[in-house]
Every structure is written in C-alpha cells, then in structure tokens.
PDB file of N, CA and C in Angstrom:
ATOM      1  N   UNK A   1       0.839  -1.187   0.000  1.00  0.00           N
ATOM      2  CA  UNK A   1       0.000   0.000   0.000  1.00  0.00           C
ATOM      3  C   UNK A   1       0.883   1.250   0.000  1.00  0.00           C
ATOM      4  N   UNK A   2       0.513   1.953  -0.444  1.00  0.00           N
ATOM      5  CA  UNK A   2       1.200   3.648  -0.162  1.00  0.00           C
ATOM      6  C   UNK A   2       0.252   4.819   0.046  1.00  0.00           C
ATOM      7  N   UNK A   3       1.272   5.309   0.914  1.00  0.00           N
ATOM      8  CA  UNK A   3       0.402   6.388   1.306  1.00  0.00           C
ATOM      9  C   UNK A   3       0.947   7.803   0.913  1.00  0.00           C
ATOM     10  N   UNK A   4      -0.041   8.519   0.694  1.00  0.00           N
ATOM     11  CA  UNK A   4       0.199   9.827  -0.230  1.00  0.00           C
ATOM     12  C   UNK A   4      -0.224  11.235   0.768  1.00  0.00           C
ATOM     13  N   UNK A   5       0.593  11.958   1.223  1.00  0.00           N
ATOM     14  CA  UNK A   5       0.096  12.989   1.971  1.00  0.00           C
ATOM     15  C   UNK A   5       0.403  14.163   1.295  1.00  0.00           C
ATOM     16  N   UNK A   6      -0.044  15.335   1.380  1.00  0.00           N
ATOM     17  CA  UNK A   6      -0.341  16.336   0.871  1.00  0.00           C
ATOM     18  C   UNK A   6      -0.158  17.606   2.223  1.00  0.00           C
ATOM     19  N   UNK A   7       0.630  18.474   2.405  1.00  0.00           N
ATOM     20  CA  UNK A   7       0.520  19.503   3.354  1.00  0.00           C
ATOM     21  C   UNK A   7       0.469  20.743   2.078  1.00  0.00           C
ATOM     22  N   UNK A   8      -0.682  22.005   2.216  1.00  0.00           N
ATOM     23  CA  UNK A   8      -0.906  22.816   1.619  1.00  0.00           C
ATOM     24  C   UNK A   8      -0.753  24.468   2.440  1.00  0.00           C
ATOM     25  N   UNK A   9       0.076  24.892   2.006  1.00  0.00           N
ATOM     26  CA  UNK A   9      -0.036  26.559   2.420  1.00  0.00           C
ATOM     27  C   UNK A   9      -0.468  27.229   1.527  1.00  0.00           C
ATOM     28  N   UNK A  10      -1.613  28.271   2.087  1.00  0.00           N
ATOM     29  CA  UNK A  10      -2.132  28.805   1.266  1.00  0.00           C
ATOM     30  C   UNK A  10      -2.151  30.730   1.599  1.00  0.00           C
ATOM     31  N   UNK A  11      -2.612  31.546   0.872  1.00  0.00           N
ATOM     32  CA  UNK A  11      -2.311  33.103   0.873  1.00  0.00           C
ATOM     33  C   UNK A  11      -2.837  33.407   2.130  1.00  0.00           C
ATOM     34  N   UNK A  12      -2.554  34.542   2.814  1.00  0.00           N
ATOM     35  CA  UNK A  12      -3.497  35.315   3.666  1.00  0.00           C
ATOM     36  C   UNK A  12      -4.568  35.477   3.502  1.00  0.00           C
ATOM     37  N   UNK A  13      -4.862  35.787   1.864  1.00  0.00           N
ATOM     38  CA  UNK A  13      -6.096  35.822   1.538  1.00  0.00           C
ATOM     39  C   UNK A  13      -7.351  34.948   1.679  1.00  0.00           C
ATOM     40  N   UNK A  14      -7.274  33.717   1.802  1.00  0.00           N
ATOM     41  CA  UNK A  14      -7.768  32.490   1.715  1.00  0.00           C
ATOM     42  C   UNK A  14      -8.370  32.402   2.508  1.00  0.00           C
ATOM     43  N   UNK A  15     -10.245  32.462   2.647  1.00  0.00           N
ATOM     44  CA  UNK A  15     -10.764  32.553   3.657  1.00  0.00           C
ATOM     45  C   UNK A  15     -10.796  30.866   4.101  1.00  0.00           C
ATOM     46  N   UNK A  16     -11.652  30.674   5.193  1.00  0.00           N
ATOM     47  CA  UNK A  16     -11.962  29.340   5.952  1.00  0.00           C
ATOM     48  C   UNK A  16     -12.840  28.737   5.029  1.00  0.00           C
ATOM     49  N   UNK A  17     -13.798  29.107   4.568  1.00  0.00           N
ATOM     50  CA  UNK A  17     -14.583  28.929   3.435  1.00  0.00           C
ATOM     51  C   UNK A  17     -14.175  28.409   2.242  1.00  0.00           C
ATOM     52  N   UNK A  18     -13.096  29.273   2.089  1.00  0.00           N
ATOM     53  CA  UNK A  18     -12.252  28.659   0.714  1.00  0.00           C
ATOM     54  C   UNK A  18     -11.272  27.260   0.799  1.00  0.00           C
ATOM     55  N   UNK A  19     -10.617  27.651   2.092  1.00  0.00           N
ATOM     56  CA  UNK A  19     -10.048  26.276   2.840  1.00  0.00           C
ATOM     57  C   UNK A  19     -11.120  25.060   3.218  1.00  0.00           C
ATOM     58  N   UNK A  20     -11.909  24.985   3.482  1.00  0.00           N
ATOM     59  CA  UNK A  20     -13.618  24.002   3.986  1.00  0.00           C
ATOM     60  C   UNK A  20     -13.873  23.584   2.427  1.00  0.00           C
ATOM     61  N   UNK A  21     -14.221  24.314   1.530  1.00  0.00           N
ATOM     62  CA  UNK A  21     -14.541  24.343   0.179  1.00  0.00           C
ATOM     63  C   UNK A  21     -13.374  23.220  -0.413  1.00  0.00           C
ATOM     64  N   UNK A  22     -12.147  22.982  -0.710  1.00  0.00           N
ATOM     65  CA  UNK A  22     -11.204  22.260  -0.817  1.00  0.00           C
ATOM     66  C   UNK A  22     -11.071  20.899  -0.056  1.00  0.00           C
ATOM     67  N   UNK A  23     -11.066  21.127   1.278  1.00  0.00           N
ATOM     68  CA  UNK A  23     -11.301  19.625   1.724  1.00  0.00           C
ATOM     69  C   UNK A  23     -12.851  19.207   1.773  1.00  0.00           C
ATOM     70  N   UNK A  24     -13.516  19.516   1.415  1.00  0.00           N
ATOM     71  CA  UNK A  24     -15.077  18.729   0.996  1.00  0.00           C
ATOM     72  C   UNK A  24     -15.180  18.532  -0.573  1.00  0.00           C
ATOM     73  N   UNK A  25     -14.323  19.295  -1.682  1.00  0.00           N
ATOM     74  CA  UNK A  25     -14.004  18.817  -2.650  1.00  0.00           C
ATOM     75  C   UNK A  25     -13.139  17.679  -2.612  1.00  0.00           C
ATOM     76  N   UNK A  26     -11.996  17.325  -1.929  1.00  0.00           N
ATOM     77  CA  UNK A  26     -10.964  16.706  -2.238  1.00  0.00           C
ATOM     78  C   UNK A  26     -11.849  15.057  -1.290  1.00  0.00           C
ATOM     79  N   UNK A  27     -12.464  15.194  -0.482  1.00  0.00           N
ATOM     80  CA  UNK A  27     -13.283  14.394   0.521  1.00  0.00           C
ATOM     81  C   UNK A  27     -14.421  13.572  -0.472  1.00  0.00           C
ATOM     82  N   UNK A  28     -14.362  14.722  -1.485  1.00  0.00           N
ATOM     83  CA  UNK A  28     -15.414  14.186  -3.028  1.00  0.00           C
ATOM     84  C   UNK A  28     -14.721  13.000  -4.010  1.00  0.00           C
ATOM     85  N   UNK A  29     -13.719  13.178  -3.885  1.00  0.00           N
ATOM     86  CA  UNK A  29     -12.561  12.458  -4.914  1.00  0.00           C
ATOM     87  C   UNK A  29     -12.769  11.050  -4.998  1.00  0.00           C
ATOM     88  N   UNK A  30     -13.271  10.599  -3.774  1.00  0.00           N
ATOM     89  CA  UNK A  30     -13.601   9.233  -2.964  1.00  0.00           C
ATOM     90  C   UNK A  30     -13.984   8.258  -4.391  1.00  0.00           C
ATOM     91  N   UNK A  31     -15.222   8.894  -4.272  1.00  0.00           N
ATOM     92  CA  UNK A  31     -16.416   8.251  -5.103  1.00  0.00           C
ATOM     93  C   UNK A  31     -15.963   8.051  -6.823  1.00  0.00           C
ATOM     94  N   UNK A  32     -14.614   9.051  -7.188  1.00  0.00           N
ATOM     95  CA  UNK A  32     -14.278   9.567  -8.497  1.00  0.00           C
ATOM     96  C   UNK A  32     -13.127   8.532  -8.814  1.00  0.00           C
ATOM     97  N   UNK A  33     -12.474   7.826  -7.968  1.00  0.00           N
ATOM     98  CA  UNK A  33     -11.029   7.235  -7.595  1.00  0.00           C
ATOM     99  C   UNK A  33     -11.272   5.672  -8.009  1.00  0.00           C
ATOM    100  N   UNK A  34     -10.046   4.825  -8.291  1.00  0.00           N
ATOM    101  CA  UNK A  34      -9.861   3.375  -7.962  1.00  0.00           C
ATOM    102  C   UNK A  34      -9.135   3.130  -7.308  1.00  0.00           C
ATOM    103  N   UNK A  35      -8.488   1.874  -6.798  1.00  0.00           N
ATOM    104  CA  UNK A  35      -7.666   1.925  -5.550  1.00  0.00           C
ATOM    105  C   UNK A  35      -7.197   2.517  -4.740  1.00  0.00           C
ATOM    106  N   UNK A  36      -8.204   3.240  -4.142  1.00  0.00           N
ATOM    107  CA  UNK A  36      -8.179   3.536  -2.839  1.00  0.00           C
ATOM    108  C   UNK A  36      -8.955   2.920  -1.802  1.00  0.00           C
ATOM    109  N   UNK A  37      -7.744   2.977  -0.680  1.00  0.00           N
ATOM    110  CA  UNK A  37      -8.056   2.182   0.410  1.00  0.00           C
ATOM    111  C   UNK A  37      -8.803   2.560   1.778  1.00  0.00           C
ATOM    112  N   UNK A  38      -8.470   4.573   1.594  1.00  0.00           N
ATOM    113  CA  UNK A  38      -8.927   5.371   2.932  1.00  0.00           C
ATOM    114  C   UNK A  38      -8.452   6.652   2.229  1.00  0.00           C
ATOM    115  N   UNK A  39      -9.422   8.106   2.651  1.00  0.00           N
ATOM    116  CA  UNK A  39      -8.794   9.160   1.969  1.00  0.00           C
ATOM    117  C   UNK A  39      -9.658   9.776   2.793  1.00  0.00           C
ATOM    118  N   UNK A  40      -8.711  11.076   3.673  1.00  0.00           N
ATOM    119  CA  UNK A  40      -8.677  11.841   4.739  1.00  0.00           C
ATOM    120  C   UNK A  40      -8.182  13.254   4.150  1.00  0.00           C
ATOM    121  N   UNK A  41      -8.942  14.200   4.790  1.00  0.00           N
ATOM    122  CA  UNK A  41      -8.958  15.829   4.752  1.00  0.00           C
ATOM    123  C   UNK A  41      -9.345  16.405   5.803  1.00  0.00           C
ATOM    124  N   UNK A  42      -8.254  17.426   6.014  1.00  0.00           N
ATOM    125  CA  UNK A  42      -9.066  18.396   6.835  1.00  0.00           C
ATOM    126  C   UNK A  42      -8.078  19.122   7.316  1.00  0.00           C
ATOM    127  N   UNK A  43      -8.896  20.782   7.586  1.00  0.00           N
ATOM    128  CA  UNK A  43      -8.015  21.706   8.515  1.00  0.00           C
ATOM    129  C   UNK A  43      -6.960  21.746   9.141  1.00  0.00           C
ATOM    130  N   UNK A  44      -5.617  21.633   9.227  1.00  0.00           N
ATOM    131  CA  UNK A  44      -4.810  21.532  10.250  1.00  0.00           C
ATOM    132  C   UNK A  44      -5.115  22.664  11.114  1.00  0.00           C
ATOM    133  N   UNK A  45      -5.164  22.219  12.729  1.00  0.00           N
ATOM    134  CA  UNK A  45      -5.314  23.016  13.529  1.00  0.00           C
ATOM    135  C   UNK A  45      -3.689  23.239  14.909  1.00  0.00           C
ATOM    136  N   UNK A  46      -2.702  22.340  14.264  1.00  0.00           N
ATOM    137  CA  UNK A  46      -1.377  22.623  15.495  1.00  0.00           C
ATOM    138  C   UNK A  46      -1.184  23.950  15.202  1.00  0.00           C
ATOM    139  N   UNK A  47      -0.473  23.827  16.432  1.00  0.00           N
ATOM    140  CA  UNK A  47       0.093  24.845  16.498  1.00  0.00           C
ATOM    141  C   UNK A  47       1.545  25.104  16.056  1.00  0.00           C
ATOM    142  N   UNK A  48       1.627  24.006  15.446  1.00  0.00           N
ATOM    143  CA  UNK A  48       3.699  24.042  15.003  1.00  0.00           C
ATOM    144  C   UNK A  48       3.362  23.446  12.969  1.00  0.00           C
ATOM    145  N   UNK A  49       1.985  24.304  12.843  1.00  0.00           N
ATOM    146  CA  UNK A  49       2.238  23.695  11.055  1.00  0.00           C
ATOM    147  C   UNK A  49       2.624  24.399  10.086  1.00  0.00           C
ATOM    148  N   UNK A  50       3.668  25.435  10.687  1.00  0.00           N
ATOM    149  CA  UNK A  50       4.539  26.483   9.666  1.00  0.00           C
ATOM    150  C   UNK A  50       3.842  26.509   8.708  1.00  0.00           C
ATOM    151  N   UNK A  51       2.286  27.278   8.767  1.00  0.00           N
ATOM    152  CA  UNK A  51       1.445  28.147   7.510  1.00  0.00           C
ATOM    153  C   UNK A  51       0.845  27.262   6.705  1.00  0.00           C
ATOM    154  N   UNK A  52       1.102  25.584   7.148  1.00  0.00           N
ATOM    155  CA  UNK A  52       0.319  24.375   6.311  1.00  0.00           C
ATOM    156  C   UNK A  52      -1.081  24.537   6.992  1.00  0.00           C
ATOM    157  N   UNK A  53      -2.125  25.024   5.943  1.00  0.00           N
ATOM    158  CA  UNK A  53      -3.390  24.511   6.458  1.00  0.00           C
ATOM    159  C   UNK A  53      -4.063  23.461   6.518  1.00  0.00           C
ATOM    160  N   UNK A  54      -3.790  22.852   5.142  1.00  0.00           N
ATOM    161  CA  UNK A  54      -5.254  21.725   4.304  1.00  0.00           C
ATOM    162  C   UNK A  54      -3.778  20.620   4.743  1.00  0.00           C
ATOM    163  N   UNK A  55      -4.649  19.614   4.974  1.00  0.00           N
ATOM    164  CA  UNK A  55      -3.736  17.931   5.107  1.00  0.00           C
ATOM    165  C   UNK A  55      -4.594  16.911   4.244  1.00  0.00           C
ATOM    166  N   UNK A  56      -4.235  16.685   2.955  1.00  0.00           N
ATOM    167  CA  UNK A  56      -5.092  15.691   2.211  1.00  0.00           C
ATOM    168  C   UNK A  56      -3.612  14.479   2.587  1.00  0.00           C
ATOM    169  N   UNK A  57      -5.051  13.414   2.489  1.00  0.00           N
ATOM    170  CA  UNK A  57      -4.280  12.072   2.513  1.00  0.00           C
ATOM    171  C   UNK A  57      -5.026  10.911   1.959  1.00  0.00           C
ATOM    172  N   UNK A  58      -4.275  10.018   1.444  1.00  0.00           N
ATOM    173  CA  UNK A  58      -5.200   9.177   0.315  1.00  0.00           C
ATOM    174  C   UNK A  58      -3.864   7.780   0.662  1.00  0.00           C
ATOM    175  N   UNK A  59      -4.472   6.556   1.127  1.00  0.00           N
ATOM    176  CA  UNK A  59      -4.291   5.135   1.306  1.00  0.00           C
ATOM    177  C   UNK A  59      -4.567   4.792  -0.651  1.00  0.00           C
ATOM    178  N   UNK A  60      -3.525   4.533  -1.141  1.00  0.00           N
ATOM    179  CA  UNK A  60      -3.766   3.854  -2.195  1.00  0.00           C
ATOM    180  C   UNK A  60      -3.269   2.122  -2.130  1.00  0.00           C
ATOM    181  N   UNK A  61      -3.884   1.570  -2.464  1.00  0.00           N
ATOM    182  CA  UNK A  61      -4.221  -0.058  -2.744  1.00  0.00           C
ATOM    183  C   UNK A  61      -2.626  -0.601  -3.271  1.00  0.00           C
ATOM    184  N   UNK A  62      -1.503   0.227  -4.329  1.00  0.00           N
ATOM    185  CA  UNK A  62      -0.486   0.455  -5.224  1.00  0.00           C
ATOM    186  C   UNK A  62      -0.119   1.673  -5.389  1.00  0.00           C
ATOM    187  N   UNK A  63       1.197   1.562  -6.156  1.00  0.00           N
ATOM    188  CA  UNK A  63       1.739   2.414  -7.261  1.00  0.00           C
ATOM    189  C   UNK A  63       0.982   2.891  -8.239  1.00  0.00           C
ATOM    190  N   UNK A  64       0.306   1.282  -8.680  1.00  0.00           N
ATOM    191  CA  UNK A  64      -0.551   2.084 -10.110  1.00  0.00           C
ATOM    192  C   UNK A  64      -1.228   2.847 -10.078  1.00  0.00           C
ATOM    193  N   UNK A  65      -2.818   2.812  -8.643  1.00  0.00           N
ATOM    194  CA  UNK A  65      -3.607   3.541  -8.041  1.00  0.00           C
ATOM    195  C   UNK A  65      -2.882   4.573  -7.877  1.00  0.00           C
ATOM    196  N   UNK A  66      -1.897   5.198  -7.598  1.00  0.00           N
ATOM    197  CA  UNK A  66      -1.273   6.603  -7.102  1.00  0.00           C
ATOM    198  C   UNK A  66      -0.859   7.241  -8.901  1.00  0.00           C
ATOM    199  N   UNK A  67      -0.325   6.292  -9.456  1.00  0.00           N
ATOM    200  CA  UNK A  67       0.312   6.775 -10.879  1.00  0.00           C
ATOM    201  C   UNK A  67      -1.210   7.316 -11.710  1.00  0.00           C
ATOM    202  N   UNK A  68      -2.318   6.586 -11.462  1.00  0.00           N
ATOM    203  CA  UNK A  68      -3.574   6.656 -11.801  1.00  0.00           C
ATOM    204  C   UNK A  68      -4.425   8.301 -11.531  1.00  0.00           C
ATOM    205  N   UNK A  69      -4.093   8.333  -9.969  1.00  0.00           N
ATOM    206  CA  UNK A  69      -4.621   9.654  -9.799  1.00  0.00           C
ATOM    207  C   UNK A  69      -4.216  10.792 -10.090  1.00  0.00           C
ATOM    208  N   UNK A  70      -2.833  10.748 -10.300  1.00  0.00           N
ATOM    209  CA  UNK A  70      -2.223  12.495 -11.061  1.00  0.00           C
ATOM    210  C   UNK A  70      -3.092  13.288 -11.930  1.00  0.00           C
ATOM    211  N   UNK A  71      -3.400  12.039 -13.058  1.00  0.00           N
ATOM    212  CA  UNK A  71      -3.798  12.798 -14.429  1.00  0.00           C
ATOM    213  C   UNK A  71      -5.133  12.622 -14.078  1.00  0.00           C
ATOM    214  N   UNK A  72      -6.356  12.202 -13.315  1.00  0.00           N
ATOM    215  CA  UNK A  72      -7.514  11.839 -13.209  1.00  0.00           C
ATOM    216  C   UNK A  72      -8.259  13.216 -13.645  1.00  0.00           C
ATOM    217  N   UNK A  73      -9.232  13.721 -14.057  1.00  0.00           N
ATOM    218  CA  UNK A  73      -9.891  14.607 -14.400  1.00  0.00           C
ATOM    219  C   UNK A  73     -10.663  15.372 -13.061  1.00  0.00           C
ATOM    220  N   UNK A  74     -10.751  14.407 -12.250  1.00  0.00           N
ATOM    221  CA  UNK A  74     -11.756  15.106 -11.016  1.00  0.00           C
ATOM    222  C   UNK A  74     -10.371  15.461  -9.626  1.00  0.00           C
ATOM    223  N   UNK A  75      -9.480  14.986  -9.958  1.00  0.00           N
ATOM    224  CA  UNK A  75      -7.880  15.342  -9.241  1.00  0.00           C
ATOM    225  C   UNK A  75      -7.442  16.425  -9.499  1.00  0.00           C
ATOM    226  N   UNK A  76      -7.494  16.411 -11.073  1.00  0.00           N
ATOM    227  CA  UNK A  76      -6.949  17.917 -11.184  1.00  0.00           C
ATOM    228  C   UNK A  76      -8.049  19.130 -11.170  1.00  0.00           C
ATOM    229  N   UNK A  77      -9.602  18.786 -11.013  1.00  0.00           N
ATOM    230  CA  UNK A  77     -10.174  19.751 -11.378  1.00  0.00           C
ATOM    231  C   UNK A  77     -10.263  20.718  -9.545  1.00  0.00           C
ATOM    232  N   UNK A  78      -9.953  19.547  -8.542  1.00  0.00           N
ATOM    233  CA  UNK A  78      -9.437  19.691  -7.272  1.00  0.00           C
ATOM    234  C   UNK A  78      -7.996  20.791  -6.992  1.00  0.00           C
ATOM    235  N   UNK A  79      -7.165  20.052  -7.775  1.00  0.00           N
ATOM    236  CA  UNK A  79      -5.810  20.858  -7.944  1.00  0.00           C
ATOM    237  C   UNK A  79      -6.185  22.017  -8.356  1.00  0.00           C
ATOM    238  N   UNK A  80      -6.839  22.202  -9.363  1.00  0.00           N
ATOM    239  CA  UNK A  80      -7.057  23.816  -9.566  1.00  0.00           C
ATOM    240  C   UNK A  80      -7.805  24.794  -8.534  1.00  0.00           C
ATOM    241  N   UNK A  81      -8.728  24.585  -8.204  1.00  0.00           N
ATOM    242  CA  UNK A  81      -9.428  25.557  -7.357  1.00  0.00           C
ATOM    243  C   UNK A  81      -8.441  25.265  -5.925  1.00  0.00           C
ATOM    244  N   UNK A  82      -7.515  24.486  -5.781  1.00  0.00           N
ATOM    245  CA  UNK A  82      -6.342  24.782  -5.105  1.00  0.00           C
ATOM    246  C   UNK A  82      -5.477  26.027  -5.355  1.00  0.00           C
ATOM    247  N   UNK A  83      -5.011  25.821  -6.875  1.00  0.00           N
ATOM    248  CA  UNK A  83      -4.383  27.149  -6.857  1.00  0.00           C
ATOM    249  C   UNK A  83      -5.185  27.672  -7.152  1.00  0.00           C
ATOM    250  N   UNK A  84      -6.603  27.987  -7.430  1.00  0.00           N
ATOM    251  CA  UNK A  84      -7.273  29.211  -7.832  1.00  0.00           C
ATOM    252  C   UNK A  84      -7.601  29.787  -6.344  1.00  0.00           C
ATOM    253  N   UNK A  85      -7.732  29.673  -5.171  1.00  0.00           N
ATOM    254  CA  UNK A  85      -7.839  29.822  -3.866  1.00  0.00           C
ATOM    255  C   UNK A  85      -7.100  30.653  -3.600  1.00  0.00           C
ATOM    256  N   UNK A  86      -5.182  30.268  -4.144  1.00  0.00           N
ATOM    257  CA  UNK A  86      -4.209  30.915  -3.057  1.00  0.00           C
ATOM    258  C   UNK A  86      -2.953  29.992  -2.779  1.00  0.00           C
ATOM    259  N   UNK A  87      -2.827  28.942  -3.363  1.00  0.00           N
ATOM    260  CA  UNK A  87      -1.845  27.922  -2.709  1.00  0.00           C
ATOM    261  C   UNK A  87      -0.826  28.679  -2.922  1.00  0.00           C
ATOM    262  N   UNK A  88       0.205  28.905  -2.285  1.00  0.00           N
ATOM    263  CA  UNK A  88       1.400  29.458  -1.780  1.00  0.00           C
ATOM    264  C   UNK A  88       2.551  28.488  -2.037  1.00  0.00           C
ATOM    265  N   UNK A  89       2.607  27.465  -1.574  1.00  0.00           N
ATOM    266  CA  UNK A  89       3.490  26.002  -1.272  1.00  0.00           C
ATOM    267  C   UNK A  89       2.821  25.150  -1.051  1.00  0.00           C
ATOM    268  N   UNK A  90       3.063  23.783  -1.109  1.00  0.00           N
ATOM    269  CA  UNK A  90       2.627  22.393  -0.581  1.00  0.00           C
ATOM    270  C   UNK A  90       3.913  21.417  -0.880  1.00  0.00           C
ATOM    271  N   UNK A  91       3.870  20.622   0.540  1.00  0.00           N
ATOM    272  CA  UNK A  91       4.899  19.354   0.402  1.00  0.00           C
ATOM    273  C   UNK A  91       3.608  18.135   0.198  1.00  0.00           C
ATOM    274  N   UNK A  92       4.796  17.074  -0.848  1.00  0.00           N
ATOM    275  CA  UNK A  92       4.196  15.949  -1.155  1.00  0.00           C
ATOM    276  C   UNK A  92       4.639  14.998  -0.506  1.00  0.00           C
ATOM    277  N   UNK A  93       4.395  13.893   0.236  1.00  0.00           N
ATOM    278  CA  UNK A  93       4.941  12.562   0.454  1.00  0.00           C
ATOM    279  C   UNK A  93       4.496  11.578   0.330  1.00  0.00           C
ATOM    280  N   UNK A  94       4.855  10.174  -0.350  1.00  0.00           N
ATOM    281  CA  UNK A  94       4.636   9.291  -0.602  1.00  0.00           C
ATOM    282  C   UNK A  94       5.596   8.028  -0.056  1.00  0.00           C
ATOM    283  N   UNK A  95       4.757   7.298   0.421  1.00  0.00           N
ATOM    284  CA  UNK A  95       5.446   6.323   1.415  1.00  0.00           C
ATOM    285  C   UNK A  95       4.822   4.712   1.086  1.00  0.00           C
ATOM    286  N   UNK A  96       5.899   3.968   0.969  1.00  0.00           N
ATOM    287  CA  UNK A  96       5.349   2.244   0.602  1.00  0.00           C
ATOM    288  C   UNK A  96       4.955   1.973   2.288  1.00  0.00           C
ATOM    289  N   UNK A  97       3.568   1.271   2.529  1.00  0.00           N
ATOM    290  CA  UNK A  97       3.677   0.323   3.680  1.00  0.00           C
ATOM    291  C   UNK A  97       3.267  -0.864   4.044  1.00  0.00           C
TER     292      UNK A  97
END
C-alpha cells in the first residue's frame, strides 16, 4: 500500500470557506477514484504547522492507483481551485507500507 500525503499553504487571503470548500471537494474524490483504500482531509489546527493549512491524505491499494490519480480529471479539477484559492506552497509525500 502507499500512502500519499499532501501539506498545503495557502495566501493570507484564503478565507476558511475557501479552505472548507477544498477539503469537501478533495473528501469528493472518494467516489471519483480506484484503488483507494482510505482518503482523509481536513483543517490543520497545530500549532507548530509552519502556515500548512489543508492535510489531504489518500491510502492507495499500489503504485498504479497513485500513478492513476495524477492525471484523473476530477484530481486535477481539485488541484485547480487549489491554486485558484491561493496555494502558496505544498509538500508531497509518498510512502510504501
């Protein structure tokens, strides 16, 4: 299995709304996806997440399932109103387990 995490910083500008709006889109992906195993969103609320708000995370089944979702049509239509929001930075990680 691998797991795919996502940490997102986004503008000052970026209301809560716009941040909420993104993880209930990306929380949508579910239903749009194949091999996936578990797929988690939401707000970061620490206090040590150096300006990372949004935490997407997606349990894929494989490699292929992960190689699968890049180009997916409802992934990227996610990715965009990401940067159309404000995204600033985001780290990616991907991990075999």
């Amino acid at each position: 299995m691998i797991d795919h995490i996502v940490l997102v910083k986004f503008a000052e500008t970026t209301t809560q709304e716009q941040l909420q709006e993104v993880v209930d889109r990306f929380k949508a992906l579910r239903s749009h996806l194949t091999g996936i195993v578990d797929l988690q969103a939401g707000i970061n609320f620490s206090e040590k997440n150096q300006g990372y708000q949004v935490v997407l995370s997606v349990r894929f089944e494989d490699r292929e399932a992960l190689a699968a979702y890049g180009p997916n049509p409802h992934h990227q239509a996610v990715a965009a109103l990401i940067r159309e929001v404000g995204r600033l930075d985001s780290i990616v990680v991907d991990i075999e387990i």
